[in-house]
C-alpha atoms as a PDB file:
ATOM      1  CA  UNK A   1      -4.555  27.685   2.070  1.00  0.00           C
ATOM      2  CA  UNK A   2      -6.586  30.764   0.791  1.00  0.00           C
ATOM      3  CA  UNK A   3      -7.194  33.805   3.359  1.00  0.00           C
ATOM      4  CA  UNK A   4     -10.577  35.070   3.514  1.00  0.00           C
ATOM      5  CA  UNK A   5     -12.137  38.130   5.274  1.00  0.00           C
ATOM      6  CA  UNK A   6     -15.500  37.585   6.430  1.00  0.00           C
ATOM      7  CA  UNK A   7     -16.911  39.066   3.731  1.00  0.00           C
ATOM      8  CA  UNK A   8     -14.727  36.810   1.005  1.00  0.00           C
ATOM      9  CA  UNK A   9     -15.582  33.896   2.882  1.00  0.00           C
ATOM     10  CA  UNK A  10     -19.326  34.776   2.477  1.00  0.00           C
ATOM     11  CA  UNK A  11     -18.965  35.635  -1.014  1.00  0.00           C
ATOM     12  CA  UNK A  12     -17.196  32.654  -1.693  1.00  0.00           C
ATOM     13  CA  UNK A  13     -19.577  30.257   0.079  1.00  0.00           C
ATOM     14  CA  UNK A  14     -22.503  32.099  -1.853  1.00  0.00           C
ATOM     15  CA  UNK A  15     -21.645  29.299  -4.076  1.00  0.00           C
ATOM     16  CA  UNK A  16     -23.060  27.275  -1.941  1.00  0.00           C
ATOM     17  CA  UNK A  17     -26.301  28.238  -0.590  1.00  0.00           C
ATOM     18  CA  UNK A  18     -28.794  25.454  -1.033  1.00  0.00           C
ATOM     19  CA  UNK A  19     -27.000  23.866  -2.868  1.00  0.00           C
ATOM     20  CA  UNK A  20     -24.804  20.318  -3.127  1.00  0.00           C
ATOM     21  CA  UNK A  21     -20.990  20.726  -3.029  1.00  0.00           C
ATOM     22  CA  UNK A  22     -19.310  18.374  -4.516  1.00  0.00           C
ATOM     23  CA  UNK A  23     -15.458  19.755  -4.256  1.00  0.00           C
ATOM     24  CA  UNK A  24     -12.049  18.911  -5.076  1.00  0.00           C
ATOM     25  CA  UNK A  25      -9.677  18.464  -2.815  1.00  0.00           C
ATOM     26  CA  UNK A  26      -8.230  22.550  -3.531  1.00  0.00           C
ATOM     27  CA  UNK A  27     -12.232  23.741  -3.542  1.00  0.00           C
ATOM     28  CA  UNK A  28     -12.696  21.534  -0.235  1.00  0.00           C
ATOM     29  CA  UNK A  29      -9.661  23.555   1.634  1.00  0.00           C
ATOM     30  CA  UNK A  30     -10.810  26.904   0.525  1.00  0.00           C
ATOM     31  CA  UNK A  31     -14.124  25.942   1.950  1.00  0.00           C
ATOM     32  CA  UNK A  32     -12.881  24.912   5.148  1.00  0.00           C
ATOM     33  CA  UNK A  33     -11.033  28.010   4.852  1.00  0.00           C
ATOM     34  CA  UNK A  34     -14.167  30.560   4.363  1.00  0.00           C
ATOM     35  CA  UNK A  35     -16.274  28.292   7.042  1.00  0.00           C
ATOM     36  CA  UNK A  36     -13.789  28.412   9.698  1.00  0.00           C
ATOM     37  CA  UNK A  37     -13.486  32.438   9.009  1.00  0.00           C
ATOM     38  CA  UNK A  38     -16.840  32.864   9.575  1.00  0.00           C
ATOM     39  CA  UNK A  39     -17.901  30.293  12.386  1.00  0.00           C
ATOM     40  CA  UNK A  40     -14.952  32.616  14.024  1.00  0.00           C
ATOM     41  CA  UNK A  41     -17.090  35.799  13.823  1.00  0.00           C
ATOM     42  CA  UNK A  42     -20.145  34.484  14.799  1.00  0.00           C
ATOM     43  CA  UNK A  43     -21.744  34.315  17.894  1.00  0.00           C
ATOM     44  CA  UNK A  44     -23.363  30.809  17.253  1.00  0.00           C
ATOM     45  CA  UNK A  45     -23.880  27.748  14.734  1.00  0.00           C
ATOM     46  CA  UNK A  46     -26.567  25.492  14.036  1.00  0.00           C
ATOM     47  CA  UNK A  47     -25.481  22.431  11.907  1.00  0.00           C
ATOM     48  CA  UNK A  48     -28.008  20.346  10.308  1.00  0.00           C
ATOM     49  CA  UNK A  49     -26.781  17.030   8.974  1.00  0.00           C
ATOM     50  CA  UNK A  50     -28.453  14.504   7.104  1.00  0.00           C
ATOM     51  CA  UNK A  51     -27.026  10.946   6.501  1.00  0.00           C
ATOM     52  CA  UNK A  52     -27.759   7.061   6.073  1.00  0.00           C
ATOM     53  CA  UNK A  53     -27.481   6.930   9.973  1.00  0.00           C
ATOM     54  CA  UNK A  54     -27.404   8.277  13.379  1.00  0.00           C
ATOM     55  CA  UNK A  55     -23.659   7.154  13.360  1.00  0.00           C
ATOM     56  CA  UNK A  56     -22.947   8.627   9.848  1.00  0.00           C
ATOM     57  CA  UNK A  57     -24.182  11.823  11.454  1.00  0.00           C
ATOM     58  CA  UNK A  58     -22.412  11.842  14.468  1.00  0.00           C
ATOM     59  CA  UNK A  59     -19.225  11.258  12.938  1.00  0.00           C
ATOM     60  CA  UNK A  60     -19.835  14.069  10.269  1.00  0.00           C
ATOM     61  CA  UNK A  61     -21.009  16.539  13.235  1.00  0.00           C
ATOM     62  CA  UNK A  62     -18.674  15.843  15.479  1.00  0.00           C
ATOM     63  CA  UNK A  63     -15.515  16.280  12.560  1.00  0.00           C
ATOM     64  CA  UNK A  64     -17.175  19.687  11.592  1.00  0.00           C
ATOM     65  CA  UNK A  65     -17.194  20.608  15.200  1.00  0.00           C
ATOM     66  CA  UNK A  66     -13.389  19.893  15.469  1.00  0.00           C
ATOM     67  CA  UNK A  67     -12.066  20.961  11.922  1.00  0.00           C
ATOM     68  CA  UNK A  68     -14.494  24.661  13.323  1.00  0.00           C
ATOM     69  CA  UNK A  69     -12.554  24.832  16.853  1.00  0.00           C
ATOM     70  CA  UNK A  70     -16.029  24.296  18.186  1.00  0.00           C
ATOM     71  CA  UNK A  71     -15.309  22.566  21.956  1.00  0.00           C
ATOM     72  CA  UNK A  72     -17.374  20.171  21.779  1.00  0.00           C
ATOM     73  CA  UNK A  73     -17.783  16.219  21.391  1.00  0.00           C
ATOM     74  CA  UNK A  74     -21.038  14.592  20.922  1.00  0.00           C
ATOM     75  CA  UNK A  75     -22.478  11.295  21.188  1.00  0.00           C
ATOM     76  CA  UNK A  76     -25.426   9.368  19.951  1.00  0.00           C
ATOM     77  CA  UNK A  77     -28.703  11.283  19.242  1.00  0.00           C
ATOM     78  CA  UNK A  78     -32.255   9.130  20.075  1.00  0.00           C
ATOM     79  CA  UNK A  79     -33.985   8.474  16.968  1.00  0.00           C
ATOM     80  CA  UNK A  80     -36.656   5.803  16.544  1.00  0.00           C
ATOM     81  CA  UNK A  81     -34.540   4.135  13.938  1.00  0.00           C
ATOM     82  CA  UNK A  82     -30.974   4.324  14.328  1.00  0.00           C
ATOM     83  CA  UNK A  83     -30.281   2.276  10.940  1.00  0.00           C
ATOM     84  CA  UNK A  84     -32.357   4.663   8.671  1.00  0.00           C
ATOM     85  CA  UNK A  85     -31.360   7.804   7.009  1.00  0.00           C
ATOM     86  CA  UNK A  86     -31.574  10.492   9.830  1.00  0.00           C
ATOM     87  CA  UNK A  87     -31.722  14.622  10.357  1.00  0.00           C
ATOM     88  CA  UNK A  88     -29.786  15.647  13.195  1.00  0.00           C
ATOM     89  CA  UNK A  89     -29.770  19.487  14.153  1.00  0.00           C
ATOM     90  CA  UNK A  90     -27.173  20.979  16.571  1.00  0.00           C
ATOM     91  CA  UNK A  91     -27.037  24.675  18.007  1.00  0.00           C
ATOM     92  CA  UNK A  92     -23.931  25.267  19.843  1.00  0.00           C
ATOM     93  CA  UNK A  93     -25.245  28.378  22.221  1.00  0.00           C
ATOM     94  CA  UNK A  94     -27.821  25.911  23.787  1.00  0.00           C
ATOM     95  CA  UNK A  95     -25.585  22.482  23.343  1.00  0.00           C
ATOM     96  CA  UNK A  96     -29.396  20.702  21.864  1.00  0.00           C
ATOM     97  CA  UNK A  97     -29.091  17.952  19.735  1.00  0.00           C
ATOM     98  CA  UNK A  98     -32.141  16.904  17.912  1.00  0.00           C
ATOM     99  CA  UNK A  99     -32.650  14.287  15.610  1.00  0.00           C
ATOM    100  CA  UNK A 100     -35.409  12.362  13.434  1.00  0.00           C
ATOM    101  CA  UNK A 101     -35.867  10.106  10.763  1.00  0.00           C
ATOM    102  CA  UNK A 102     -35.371  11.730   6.908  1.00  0.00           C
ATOM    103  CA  UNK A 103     -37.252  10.754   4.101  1.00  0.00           C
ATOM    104  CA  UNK A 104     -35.267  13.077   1.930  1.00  0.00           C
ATOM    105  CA  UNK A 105     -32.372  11.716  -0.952  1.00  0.00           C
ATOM    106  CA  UNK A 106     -30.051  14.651   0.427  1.00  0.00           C
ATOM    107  CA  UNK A 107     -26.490  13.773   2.059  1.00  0.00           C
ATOM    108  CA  UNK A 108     -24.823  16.186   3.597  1.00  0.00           C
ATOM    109  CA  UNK A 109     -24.094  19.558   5.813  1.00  0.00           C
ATOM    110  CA  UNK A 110     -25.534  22.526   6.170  1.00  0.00           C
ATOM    111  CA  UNK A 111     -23.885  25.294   8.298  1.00  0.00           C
ATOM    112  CA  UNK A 112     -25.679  28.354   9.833  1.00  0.00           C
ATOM    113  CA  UNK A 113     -23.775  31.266  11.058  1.00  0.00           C
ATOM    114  CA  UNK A 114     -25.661  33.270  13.534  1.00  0.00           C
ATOM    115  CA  UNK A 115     -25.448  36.601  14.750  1.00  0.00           C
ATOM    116  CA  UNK A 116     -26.601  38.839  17.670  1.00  0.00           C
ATOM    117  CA  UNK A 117     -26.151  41.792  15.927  1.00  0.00           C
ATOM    118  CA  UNK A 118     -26.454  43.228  12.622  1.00  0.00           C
ATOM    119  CA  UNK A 119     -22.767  43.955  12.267  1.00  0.00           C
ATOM    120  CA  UNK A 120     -21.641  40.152  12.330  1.00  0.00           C
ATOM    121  CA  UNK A 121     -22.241  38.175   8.966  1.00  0.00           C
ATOM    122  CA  UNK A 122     -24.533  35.328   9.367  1.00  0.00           C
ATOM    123  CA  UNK A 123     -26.086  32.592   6.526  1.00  0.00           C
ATOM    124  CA  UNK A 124     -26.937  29.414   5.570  1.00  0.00           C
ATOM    125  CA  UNK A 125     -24.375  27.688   3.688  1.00  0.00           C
ATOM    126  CA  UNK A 126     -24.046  24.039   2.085  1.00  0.00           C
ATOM    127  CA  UNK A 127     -24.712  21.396   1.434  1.00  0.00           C
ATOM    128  CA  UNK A 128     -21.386  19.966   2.442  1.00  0.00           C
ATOM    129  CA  UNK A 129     -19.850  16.579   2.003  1.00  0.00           C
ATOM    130  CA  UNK A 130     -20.271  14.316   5.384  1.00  0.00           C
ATOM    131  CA  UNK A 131     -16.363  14.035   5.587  1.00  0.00           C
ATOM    132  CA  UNK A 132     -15.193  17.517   4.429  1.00  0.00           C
ATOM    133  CA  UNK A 133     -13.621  17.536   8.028  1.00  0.00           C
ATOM    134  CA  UNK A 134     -12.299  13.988   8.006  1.00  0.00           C
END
């Protein structure tokens, strides 16, 4: 599995930034690899996750959160229409969980580092595949 510093593992998932991923099975470790380096230096994460369903979405949140040592184990989110393509939004400073339908052809994760201060690396990074995690 490749090593990164938290500046490798920012320049690597550069790559990334608004952008689908679509990775191989050696691309998907050294993403996990550069994520979990920098969810590891931040002070928080927001997740946003869009999928075919409010279950989809849990599944694909709650896999990031465990492949990212993130303690934490969610359950449903309240959406008007469970069955429908879905946006669900999780911070993991204040625990919220927010979700809503999605219009949108997009599948995937998006990962935001966040920082209090100016000397920790934060970004947006993904899209990622639902089951990179699992």
């Amino acid at each position: 599995m490749p090593t990164f510093t938290p500046q490798t593992a920012d320049q690597h998932l550069s790559q990334y930034r608004r952008g689908k991923a679509d990775p191989t099975e050696t691309e998907a470790e050294a993403i996990r690899s550069a994520l979990s380096t920098l969810v590891n230096q931040a002070d928080f994460i927001t997740m946003g996750i869009c999928a075919d369903n409010v279950s989809s979405a849990i599944a694909a949140l709650n896999g990031y959160l465990k492949g990212l040592n993130q303690d934490f184990e969610l359950g449903e989110a309240e959406v008007e229409e469970p069955n429908k393509a879905v946006y669900i939004k999780f911070n993991t400073r204040t625990t919220t969980l927010y979700g809503d339908r999605y219009s949108g052809n997009e599948r995937g994760v998006l990962i935001a580092t966040q920082a209090d201060y100016d000397t920790t690396i934060s970004g947006v990074y993904g899209h990622f595949p639902l089951d990179l995690f699992g």
